[in-house]
C-alpha atoms as a PDB file:
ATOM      1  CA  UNK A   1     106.286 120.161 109.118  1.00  0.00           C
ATOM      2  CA  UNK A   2     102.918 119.648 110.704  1.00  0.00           C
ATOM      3  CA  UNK A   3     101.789 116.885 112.938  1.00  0.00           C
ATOM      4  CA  UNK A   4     100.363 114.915 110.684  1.00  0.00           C
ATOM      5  CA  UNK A   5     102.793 115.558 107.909  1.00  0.00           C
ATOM      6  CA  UNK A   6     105.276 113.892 110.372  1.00  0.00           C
ATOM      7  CA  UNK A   7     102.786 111.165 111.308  1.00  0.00           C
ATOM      8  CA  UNK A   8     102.239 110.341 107.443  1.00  0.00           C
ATOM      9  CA  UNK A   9     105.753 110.460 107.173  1.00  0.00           C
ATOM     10  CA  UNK A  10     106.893 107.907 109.995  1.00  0.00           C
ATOM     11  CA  UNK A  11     104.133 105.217 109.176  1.00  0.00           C
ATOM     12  CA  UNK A  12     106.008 105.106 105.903  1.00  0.00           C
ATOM     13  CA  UNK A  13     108.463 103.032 108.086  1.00  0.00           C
ATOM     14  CA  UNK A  14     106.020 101.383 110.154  1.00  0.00           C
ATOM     15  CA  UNK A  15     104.347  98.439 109.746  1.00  0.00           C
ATOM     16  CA  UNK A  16     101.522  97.308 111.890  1.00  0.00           C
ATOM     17  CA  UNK A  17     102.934  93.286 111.975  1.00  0.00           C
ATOM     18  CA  UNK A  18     105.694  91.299 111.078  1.00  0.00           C
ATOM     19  CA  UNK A  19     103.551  89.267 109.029  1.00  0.00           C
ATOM     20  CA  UNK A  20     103.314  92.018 106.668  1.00  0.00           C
ATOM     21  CA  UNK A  21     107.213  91.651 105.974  1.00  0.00           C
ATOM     22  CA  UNK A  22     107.157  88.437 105.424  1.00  0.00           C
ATOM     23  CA  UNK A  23     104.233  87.976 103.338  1.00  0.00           C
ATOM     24  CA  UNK A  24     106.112  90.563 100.391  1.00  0.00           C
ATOM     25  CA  UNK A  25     107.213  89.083  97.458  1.00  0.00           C
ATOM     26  CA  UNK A  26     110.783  89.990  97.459  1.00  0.00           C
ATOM     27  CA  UNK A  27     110.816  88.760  93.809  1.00  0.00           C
ATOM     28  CA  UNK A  28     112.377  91.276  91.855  1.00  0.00           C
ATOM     29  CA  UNK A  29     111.026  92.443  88.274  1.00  0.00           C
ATOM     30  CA  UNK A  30     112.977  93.344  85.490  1.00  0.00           C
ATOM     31  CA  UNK A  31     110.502  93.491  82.294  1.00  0.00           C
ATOM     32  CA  UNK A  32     109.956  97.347  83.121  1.00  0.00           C
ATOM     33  CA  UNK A  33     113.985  98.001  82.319  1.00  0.00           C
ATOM     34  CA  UNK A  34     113.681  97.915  78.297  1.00  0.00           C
ATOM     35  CA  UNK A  35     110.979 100.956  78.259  1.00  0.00           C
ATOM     36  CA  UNK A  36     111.563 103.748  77.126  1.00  0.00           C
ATOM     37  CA  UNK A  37     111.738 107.266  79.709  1.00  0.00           C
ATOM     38  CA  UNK A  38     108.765 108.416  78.923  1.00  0.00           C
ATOM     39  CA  UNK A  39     107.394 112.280  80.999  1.00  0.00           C
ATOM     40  CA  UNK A  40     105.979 111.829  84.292  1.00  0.00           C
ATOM     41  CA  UNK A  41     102.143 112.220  83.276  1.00  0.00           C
ATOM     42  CA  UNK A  42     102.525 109.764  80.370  1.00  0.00           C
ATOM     43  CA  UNK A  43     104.471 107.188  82.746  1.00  0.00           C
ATOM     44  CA  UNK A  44     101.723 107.264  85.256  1.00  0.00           C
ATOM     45  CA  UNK A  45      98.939 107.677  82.580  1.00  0.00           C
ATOM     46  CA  UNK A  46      97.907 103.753  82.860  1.00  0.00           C
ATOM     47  CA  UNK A  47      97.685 104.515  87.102  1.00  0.00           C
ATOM     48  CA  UNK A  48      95.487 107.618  87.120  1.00  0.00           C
ATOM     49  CA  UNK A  49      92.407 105.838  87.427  1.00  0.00           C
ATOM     50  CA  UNK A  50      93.191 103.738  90.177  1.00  0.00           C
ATOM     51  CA  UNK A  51      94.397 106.971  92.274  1.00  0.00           C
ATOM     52  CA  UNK A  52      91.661 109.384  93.097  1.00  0.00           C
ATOM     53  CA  UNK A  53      93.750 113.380  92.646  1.00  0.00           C
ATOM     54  CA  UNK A  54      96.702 111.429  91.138  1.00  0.00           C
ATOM     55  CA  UNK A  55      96.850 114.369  88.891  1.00  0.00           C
ATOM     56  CA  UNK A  56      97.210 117.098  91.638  1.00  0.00           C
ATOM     57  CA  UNK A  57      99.999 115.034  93.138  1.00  0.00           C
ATOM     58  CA  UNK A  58     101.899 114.746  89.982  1.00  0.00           C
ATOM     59  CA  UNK A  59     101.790 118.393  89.653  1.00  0.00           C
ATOM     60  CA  UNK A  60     102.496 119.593  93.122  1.00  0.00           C
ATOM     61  CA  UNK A  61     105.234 117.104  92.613  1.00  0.00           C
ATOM     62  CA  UNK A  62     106.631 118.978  89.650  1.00  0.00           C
ATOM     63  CA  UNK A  63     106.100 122.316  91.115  1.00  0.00           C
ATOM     64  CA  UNK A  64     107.975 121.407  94.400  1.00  0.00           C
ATOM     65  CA  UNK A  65     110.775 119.539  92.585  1.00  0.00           C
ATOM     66  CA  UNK A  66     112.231 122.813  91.495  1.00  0.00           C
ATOM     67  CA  UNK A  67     113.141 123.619  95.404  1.00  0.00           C
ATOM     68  CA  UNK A  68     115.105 120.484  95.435  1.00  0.00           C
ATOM     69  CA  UNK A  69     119.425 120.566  95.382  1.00  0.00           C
ATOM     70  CA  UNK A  70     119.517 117.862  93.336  1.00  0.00           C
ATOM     71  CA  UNK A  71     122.172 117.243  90.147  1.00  0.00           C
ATOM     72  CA  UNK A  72     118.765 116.329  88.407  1.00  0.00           C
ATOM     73  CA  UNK A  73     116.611 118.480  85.976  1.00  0.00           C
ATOM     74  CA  UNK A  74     113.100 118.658  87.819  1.00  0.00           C
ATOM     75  CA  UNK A  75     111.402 116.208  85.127  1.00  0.00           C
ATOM     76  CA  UNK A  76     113.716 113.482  86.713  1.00  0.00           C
ATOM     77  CA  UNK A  77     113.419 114.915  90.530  1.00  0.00           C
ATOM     78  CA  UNK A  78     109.654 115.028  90.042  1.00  0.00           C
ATOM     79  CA  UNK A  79     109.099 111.071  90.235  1.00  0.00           C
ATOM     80  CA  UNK A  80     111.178 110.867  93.310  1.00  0.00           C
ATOM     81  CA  UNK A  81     109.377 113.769  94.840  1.00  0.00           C
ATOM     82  CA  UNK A  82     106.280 112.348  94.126  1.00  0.00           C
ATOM     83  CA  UNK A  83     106.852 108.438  95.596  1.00  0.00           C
ATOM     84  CA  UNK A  84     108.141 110.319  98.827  1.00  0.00           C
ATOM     85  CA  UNK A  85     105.264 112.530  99.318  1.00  0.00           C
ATOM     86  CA  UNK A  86     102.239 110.977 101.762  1.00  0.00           C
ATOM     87  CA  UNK A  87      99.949 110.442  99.318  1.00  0.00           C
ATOM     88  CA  UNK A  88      97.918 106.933  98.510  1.00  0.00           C
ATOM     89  CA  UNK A  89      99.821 106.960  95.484  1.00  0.00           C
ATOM     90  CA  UNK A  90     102.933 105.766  97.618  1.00  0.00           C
ATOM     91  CA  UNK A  91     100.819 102.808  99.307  1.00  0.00           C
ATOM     92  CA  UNK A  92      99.827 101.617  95.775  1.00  0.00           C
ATOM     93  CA  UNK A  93     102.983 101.010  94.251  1.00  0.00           C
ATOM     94  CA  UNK A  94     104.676  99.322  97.948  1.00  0.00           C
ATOM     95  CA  UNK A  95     101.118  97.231  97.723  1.00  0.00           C
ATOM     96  CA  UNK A  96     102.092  96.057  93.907  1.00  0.00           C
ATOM     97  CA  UNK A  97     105.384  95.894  94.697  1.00  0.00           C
ATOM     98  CA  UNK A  98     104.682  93.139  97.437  1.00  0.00           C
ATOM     99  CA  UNK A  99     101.800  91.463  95.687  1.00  0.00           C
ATOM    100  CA  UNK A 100     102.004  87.919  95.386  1.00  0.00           C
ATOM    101  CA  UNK A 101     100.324  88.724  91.357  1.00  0.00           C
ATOM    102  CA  UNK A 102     103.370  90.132  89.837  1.00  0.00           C
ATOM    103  CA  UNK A 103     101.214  91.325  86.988  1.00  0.00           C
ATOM    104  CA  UNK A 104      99.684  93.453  89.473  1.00  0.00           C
ATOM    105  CA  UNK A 105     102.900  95.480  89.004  1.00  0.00           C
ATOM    106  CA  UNK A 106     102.525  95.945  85.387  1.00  0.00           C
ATOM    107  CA  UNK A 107     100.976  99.385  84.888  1.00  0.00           C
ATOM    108  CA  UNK A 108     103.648 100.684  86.900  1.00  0.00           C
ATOM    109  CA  UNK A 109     106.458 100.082  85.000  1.00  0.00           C
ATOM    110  CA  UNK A 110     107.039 103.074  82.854  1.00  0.00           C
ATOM    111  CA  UNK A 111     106.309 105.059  86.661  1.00  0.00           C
ATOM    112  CA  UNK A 112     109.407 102.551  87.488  1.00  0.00           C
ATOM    113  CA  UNK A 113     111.568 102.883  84.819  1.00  0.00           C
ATOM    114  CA  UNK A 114     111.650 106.741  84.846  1.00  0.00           C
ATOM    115  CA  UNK A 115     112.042 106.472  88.728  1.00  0.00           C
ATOM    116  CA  UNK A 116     114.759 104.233  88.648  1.00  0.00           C
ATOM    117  CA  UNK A 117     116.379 106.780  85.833  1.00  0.00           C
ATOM    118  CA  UNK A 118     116.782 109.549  88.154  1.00  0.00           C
ATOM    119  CA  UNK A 119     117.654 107.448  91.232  1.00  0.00           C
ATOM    120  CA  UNK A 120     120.604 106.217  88.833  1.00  0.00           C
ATOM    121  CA  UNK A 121     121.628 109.710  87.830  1.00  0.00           C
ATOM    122  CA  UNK A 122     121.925 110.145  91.665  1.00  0.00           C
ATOM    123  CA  UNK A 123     125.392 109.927  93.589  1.00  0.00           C
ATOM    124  CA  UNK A 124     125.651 106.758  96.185  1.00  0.00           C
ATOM    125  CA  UNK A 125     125.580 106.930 100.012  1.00  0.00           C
ATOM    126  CA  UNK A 126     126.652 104.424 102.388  1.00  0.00           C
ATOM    127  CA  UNK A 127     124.118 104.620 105.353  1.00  0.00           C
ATOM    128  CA  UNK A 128     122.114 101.893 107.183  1.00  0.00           C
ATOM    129  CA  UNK A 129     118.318 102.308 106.976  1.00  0.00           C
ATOM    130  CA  UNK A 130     115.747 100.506 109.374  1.00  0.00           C
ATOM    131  CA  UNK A 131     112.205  99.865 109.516  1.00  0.00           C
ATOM    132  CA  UNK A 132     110.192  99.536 112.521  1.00  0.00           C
ATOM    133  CA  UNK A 133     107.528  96.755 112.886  1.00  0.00           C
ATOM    134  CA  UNK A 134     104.645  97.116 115.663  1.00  0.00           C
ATOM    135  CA  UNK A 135     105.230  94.909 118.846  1.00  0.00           C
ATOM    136  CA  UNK A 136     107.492  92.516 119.881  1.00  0.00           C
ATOM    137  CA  UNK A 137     108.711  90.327 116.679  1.00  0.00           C
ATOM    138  CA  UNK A 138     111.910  89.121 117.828  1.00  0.00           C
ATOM    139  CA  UNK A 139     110.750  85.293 117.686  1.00  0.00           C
ATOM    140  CA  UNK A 140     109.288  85.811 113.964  1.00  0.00           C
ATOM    141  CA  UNK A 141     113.236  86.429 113.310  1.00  0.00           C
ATOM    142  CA  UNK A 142     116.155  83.875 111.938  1.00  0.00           C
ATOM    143  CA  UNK A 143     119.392  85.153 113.376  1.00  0.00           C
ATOM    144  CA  UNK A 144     121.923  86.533 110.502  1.00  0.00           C
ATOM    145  CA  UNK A 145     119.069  86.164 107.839  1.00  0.00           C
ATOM    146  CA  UNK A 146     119.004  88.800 105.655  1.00  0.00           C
ATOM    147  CA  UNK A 147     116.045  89.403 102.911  1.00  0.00           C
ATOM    148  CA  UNK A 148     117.915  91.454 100.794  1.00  0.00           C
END
């Protein structure tokens, strides 16, 4: 992995203020569940114009998939593959996923639904993940408050 491959990476887990945690809309939505799986390139066909080379990345997503040891087929591994890779198509969907507009959300929901398919089909782990904010935060913080 290059430099900036790991530097992409990381900031996945970074952000640059508290603020930016506790501005998200921690709202869950539901309305995407009662779509139908659809193929990656129709699921995302309603997002390719608001992600310059979407189209590359869904296809070096589906070529790469196939390296994955996964139980899933690569048409299901593909979406994951694709939200993890450091592309701007990962910083769209967190953005509409913490936008105050939850319609903003809405042309991502057959992307979600086939995502959230696959991560299904995959076997549970018990493991503690953490995310790193930028500076000292530990006044912005209630003790034992948990957002999710």
């Amino acid at each position: 992995m290059t430099q900036e491959e790991t530097f992409n990476r990381s900031q996945r887990f970074v952000n640059s203020a508290v603020e930016e945690l506790q501005k998200a809309n921690h709202s869950p939505r539901f309305d995407y569940q009662d779509l139908p799986v659809l193929s990656l390139e129709k699921a995302l066909e309603k997002v390719i114009l608001m992600i310059p080379q979407l189209m590359n990345y869904i296809v070096g997503a589906q070529k790469k998939c196939y390296n994955m040891d996964t139980p899933l087929a690569c048409d299901e591994s593909a979406p994951i593959y694709l939200y993890i890779m450091p592309t701007p198509f990962f910083s769209c969907l967190n953005e509409k996923l913490c936008a105050e507009d939850r319609n903003a959300l809405k042309p991502c929901f057959a992307f979600m639904k086939l995502f959230i398919s696959a991560l299904e089909k995959l076997p549970s782990l018990k493991l503690t993940v953490g995310r790193d904010v930028v500076g000292n935060v530990g006044s912005a913080f209630v003790q034992d408050y948990e957002i999710w």
